[in-house]
C-alpha atoms as a PDB file:
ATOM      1  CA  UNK A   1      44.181  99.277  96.839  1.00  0.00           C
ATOM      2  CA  UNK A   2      44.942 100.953  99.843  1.00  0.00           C
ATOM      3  CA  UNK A   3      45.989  99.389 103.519  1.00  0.00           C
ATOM      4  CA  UNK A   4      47.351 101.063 106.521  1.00  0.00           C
ATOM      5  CA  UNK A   5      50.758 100.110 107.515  1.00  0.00           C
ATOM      6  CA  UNK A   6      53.168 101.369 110.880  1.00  0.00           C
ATOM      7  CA  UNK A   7      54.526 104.430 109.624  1.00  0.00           C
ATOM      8  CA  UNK A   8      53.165 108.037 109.792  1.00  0.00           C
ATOM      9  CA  UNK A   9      55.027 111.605 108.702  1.00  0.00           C
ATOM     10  CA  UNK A  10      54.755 115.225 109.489  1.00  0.00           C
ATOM     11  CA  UNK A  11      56.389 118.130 107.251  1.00  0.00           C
ATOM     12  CA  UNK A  12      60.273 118.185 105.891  1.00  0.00           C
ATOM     13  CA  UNK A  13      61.902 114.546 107.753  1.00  0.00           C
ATOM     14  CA  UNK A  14      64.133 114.333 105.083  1.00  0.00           C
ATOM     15  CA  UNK A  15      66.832 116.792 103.397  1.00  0.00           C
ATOM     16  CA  UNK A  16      68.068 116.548 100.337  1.00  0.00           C
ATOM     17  CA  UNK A  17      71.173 117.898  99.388  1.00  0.00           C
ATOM     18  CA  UNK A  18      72.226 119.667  96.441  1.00  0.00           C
ATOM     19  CA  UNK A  19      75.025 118.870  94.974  1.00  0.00           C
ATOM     20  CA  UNK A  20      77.511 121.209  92.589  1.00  0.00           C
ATOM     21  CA  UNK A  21      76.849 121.705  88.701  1.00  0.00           C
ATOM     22  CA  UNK A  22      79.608 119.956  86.807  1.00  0.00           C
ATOM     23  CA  UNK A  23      79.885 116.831  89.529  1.00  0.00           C
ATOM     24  CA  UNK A  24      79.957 113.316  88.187  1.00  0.00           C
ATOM     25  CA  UNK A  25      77.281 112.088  90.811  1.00  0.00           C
ATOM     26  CA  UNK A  26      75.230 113.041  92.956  1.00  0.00           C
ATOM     27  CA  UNK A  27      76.787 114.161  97.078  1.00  0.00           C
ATOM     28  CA  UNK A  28      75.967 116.181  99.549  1.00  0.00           C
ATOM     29  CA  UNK A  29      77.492 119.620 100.268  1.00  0.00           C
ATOM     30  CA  UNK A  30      78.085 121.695 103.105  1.00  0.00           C
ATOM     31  CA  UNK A  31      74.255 123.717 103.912  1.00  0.00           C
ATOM     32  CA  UNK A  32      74.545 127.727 103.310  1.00  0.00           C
ATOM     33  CA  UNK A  33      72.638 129.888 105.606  1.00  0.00           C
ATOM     34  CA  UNK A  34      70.292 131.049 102.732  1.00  0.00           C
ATOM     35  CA  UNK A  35      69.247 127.696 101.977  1.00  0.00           C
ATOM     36  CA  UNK A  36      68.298 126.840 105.519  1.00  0.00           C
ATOM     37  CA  UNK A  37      66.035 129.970 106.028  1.00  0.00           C
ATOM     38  CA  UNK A  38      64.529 128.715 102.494  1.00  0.00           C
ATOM     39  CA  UNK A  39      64.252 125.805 103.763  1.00  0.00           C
ATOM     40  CA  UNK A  40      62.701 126.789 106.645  1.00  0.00           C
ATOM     41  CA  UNK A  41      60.357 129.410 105.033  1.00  0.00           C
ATOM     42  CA  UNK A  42      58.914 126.310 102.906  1.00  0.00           C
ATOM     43  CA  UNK A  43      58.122 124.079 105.894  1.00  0.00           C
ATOM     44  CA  UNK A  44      55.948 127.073 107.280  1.00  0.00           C
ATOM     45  CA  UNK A  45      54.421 127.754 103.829  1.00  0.00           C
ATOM     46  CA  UNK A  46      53.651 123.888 103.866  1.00  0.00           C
ATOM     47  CA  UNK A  47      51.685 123.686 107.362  1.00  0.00           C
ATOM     48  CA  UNK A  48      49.501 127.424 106.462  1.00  0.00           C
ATOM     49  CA  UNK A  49      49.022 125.750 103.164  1.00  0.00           C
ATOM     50  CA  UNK A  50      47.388 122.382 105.521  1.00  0.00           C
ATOM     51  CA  UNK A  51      45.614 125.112 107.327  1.00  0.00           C
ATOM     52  CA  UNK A  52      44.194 126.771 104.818  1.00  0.00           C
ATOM     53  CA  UNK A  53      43.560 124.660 101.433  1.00  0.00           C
ATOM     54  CA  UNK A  54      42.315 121.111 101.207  1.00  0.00           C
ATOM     55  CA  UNK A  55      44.816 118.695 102.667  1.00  0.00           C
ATOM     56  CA  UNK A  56      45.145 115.007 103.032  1.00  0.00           C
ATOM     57  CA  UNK A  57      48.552 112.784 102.150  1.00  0.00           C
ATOM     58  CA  UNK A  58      46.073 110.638  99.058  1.00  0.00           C
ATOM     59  CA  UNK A  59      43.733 112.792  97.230  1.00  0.00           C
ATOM     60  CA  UNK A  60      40.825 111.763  94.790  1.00  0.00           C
ATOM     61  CA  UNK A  61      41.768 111.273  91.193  1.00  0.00           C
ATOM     62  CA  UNK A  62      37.905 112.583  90.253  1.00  0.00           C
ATOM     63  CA  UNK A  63      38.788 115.850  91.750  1.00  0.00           C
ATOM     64  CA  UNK A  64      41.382 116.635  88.819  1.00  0.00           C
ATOM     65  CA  UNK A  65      39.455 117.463  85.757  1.00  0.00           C
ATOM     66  CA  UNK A  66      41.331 115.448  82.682  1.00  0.00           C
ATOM     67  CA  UNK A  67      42.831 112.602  84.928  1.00  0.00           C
ATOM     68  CA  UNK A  68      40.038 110.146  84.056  1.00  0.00           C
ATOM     69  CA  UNK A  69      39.999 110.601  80.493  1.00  0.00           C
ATOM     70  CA  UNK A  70      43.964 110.061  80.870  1.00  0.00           C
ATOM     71  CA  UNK A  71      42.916 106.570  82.932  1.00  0.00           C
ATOM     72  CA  UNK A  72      40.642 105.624  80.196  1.00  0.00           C
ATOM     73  CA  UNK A  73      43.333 106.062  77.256  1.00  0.00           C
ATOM     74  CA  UNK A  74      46.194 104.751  79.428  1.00  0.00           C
ATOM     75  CA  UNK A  75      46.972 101.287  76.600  1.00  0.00           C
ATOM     76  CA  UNK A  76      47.732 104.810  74.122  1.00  0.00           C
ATOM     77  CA  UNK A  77      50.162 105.907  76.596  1.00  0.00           C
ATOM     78  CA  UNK A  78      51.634 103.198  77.507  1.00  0.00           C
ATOM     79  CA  UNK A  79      52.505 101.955  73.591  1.00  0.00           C
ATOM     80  CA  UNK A  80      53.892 105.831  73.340  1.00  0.00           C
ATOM     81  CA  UNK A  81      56.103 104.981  76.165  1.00  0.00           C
ATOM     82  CA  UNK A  82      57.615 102.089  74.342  1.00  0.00           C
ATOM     83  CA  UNK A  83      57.802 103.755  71.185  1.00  0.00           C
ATOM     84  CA  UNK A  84      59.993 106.327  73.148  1.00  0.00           C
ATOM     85  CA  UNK A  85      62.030 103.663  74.527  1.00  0.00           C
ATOM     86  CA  UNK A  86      63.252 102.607  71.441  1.00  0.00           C
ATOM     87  CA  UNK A  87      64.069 106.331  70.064  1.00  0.00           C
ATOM     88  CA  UNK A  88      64.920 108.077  73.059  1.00  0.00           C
ATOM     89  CA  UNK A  89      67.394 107.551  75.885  1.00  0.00           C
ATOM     90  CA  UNK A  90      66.461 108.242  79.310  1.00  0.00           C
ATOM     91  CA  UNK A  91      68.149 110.593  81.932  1.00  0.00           C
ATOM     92  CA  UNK A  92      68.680 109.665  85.510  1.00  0.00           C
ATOM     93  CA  UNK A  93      66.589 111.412  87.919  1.00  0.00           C
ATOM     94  CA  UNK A  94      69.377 112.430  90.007  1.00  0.00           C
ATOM     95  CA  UNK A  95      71.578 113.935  87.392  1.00  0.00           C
ATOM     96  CA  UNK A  96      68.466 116.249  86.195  1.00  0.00           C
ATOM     97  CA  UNK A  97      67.451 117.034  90.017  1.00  0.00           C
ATOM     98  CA  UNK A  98      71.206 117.771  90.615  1.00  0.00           C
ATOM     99  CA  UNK A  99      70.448 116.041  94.031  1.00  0.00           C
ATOM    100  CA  UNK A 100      71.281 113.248  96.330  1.00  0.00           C
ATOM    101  CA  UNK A 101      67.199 111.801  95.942  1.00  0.00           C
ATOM    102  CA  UNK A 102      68.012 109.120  98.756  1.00  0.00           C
ATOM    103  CA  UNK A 103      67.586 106.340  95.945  1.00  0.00           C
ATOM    104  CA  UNK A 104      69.466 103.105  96.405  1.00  0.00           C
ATOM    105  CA  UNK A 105      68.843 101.272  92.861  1.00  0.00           C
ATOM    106  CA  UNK A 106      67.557 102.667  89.267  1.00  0.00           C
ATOM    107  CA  UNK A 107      65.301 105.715  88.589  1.00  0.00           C
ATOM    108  CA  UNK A 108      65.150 106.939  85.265  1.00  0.00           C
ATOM    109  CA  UNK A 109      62.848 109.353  82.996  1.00  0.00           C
ATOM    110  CA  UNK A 110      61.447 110.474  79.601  1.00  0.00           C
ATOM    111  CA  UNK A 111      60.178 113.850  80.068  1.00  0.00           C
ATOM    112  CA  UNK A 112      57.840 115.611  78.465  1.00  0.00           C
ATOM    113  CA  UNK A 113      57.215 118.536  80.292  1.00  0.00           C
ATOM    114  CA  UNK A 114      58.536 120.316  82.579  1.00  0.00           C
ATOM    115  CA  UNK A 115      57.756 124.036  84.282  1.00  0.00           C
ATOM    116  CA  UNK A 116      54.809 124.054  81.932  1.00  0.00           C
ATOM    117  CA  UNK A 117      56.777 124.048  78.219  1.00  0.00           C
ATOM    118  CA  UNK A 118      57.015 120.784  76.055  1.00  0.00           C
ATOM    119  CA  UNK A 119      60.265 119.386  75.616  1.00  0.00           C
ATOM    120  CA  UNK A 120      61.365 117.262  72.636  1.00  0.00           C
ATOM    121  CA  UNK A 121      60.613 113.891  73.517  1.00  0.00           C
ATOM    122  CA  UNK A 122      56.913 115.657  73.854  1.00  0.00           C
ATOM    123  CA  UNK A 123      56.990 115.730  69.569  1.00  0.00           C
ATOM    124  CA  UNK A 124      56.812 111.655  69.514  1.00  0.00           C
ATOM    125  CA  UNK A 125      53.552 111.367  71.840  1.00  0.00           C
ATOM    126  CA  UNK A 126      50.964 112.994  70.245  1.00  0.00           C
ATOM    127  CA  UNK A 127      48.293 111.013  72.050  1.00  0.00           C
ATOM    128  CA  UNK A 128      49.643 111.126  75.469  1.00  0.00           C
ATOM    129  CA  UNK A 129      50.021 115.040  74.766  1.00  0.00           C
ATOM    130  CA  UNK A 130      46.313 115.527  74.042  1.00  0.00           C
ATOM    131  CA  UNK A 131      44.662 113.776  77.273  1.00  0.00           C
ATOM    132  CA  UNK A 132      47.521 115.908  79.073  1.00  0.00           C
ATOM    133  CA  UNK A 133      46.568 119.196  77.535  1.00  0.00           C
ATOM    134  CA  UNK A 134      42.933 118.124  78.860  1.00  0.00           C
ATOM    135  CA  UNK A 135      44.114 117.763  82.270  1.00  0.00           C
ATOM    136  CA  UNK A 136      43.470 120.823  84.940  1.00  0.00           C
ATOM    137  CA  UNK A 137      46.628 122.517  86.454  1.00  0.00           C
ATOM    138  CA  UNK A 138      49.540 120.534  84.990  1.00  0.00           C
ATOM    139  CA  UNK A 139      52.877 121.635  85.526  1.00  0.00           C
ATOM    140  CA  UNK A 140      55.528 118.770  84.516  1.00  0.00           C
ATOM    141  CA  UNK A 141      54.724 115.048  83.161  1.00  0.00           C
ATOM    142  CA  UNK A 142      57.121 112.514  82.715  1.00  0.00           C
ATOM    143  CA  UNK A 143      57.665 109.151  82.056  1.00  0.00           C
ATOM    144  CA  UNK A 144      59.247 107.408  85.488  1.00  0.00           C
ATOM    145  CA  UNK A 145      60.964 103.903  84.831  1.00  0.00           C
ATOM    146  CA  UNK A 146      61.984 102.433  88.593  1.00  0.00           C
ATOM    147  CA  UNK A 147      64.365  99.266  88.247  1.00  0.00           C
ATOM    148  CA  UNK A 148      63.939  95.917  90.370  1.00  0.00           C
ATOM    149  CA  UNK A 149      65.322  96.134  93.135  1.00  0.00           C
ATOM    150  CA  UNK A 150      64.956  99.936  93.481  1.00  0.00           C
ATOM    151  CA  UNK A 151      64.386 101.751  96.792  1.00  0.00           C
ATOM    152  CA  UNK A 152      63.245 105.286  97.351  1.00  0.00           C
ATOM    153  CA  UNK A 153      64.312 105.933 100.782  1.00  0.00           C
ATOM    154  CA  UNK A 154      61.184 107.679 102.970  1.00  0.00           C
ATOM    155  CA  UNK A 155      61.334 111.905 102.151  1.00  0.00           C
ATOM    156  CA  UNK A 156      59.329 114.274 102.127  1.00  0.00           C
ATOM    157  CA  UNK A 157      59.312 116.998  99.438  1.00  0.00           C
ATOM    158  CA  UNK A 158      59.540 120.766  99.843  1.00  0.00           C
ATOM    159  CA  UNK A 159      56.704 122.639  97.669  1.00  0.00           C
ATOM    160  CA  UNK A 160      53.496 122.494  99.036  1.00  0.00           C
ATOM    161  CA  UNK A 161      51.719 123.953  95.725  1.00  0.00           C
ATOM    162  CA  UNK A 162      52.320 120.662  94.123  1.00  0.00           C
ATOM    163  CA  UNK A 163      50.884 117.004  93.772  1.00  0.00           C
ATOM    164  CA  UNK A 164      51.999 114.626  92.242  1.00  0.00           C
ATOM    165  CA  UNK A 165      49.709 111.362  90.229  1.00  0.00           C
ATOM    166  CA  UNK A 166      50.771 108.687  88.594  1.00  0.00           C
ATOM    167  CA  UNK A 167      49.144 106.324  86.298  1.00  0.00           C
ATOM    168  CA  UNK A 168      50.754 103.064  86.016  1.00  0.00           C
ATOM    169  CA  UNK A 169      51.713 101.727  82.540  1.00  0.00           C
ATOM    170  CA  UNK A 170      54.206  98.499  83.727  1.00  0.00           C
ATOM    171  CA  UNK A 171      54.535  97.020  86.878  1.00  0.00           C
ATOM    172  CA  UNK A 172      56.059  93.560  88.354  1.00  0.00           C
ATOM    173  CA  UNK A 173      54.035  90.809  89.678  1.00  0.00           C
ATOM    174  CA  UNK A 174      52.323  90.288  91.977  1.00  0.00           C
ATOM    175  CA  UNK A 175      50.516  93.225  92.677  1.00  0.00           C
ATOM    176  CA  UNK A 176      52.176  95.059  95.731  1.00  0.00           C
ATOM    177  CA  UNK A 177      55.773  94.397  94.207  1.00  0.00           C
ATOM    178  CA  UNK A 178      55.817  97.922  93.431  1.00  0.00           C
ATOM    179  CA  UNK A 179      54.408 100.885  95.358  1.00  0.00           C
ATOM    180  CA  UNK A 180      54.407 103.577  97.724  1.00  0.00           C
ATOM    181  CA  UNK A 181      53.970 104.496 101.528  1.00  0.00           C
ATOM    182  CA  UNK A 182      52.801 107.776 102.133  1.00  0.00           C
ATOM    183  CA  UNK A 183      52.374 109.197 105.307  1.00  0.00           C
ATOM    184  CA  UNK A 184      52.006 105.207 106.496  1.00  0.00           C
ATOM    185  CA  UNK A 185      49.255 103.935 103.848  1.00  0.00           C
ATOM    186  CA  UNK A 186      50.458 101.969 101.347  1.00  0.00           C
ATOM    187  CA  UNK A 187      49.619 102.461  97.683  1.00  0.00           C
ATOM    188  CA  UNK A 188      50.157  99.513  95.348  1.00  0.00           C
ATOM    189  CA  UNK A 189      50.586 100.118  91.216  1.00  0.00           C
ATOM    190  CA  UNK A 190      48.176  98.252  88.681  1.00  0.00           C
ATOM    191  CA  UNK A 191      48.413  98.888  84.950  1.00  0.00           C
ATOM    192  CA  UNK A 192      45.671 101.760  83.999  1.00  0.00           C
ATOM    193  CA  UNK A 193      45.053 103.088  87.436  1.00  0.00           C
ATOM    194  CA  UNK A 194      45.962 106.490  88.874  1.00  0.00           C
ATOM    195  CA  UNK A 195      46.566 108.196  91.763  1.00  0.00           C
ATOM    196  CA  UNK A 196      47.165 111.363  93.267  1.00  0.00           C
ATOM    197  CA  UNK A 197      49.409 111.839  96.664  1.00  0.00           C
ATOM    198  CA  UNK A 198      50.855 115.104  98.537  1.00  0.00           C
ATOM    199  CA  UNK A 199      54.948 114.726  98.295  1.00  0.00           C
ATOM    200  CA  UNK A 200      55.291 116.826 101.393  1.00  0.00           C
ATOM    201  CA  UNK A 201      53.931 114.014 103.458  1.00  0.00           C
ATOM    202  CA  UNK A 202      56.657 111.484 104.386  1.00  0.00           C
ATOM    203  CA  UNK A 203      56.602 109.116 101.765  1.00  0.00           C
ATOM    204  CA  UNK A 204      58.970 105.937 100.257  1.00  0.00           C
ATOM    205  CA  UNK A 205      58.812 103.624  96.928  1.00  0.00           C
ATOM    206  CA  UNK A 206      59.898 100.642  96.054  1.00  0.00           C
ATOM    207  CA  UNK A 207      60.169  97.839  93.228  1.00  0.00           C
ATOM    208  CA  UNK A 208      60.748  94.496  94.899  1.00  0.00           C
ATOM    209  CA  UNK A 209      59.682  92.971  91.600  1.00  0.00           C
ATOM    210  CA  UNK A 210      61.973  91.749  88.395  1.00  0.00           C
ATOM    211  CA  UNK A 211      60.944  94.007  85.737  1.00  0.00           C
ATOM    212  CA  UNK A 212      60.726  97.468  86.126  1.00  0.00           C
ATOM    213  CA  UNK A 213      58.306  99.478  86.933  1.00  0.00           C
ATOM    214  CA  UNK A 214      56.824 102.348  84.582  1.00  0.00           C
ATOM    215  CA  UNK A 215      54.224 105.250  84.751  1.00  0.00           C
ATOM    216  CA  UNK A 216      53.551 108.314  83.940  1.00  0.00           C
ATOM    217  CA  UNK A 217      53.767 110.797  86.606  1.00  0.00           C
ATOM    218  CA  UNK A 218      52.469 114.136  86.950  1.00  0.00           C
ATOM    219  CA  UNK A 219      52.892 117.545  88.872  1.00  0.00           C
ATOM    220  CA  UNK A 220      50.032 118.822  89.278  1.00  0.00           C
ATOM    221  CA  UNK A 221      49.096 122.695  90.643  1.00  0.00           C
ATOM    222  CA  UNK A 222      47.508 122.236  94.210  1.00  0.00           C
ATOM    223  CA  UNK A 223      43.563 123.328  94.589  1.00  0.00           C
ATOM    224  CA  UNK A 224      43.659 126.748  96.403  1.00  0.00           C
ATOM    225  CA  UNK A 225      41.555 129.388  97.337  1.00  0.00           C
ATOM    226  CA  UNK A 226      40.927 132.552  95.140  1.00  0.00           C
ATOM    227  CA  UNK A 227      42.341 134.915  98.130  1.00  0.00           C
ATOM    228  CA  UNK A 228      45.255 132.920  98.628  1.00  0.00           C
ATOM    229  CA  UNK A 229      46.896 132.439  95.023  1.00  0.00           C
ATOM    230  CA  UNK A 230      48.553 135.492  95.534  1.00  0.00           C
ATOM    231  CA  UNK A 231      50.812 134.018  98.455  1.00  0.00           C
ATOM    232  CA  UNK A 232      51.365 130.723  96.504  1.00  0.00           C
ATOM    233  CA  UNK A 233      52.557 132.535  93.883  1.00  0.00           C
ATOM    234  CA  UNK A 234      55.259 134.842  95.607  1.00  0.00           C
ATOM    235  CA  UNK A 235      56.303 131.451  97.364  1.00  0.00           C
ATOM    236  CA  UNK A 236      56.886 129.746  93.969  1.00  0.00           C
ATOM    237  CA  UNK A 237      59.189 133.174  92.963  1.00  0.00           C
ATOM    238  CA  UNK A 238      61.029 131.702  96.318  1.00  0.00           C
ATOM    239  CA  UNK A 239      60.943 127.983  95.260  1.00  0.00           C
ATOM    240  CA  UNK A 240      62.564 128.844  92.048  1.00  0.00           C
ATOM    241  CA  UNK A 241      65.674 129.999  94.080  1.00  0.00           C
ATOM    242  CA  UNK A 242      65.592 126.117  95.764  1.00  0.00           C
ATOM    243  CA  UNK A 243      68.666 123.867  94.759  1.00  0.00           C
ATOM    244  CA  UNK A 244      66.468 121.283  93.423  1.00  0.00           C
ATOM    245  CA  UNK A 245      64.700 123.855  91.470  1.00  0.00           C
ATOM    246  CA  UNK A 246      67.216 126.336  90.291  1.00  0.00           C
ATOM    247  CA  UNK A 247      68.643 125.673  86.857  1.00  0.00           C
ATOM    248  CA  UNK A 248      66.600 122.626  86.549  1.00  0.00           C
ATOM    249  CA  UNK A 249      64.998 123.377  83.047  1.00  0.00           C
ATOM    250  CA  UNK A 250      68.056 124.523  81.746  1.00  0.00           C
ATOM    251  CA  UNK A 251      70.148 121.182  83.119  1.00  0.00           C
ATOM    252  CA  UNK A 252      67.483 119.431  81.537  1.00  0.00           C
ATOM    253  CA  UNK A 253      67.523 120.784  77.874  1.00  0.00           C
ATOM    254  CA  UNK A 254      71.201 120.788  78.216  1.00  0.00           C
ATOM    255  CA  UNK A 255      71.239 116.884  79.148  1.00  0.00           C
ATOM    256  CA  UNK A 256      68.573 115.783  76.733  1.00  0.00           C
ATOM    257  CA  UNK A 257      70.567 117.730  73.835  1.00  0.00           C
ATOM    258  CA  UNK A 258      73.644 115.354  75.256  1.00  0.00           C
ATOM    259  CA  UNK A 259      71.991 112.324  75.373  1.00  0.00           C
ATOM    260  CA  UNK A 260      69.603 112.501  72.215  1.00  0.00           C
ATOM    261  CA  UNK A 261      70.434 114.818  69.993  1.00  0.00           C
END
């Protein structure tokens, strides 16, 4: 599934910018000192966190108790997902990050969870819900629908305590329309397979396909030692303060309510 390609990252290549509550769209703003030394805190926080805790850019989806029972009932998913299609609008990543995401092209999402509590379009998957509530250290699910022709331009994310899997539901032929590059191996969706991947690495997406491209992704808590949960956890009290975190439950509730009632 997997090939190497030219392309390799380190920690924090890209920025992205937050942009002000109440603007149409998303556009950068003008960097305030506190956000640079949070910034800069988090890039440190990522390397110890390489140092320290089992690292690689692609991890193994047996390693996350619940993810292959969540492989195995991926057809019950994926019908959820189009039920929720055609009773739910979706929200546009951007708008709920409050962030320019570097996208060029569609990205939009059904979520279910987010910072560990259910949110309403949650109520309508009740089998989707179950193999999540067996899966080990969740922290957000969603589902991501990338248009043709989308680009994710290469980033890397800021909170090391998280991964991020996705198990593909829809995706454009032929295989390889639609995938990812992280940290310069290529990952390429099929229908019913997962995966899990570090976002700090550098790391693009793409559909080059017709039809979009669906799955549902997850944020998953990052294996740690005992001795150093502690740290992790006094970092995430920083994280919250983080533009792309701040707020972002509330925005979220406040959109959905907008969009669907």
């Amino acid at each position: 599934m997997m090939g190497p390609v030219e392309a390799a990252g380190g920690v924090g290549e890209r920025v992205l910018e937050p942009i002000m509550a109440g603007d149409p769209s998303p556009a950068p703003v003008r960097d305030g000192f506190g956000l640079r030394i949070l910034r800069s805190l988090l890039v440190g926080y990522t390397r110890l966190v390489r140092r320290v805790a089992p690292a690689g850019a692609i991890w193994d989806v047996g390693r996350f108790l619940g993810l292959g029972a969540l492989e195995a009932g991926w057809m019950s998913v994926r019908d959820e997902f189009d039920g929720l299609e055609q009773a739910r609008a979706r929200h546009e990543f951007e708008d709920v990050a409050g962030m320019d995401l570097g996208l060029e092209g569609s990205w939009q999402a059904h979520f279910l969870v987010e910072q560990g509590q259910a949110l309403p379009a949650a109520a309508s998957c009740p089998a989707t819900m179950a193999l999540l509530s067996q899966i080990q250290g969740l922290r957000g699910a969603y589902f991501s629908v990338m248009g043709p022709g989308t680009l994710l331009r290469p980033h890397a994310g800021p909170n090391a305590s998280i991964l991020r899997a996705h198990l593909t539901l829809r995706t454009p032929e032929p295989i390889g329309a639609a995938g990812l590059e992280v940290d310069g191996r290529r990952i390429e969706h099929r229908a019913g397979e997962a995966f899990v991947f570090d976002d700090t690495y550098l790391h693009s997406a793409w559909n080059r396909g017709a039809s979009e491209r669906a799955t549902l992704m997850l944020d998953l808590q990052r294996p740690l030692p005992a001795w150093f949960r502690p740290l992790d956890a006094a970092v995430q009290a920083l994280w919250g303060l983080h533009p792309a975190r701040r707020g972002g439950l509330a925005r979220l509730i406040e959109l959905d309510a907008a969009r669907n009632g």
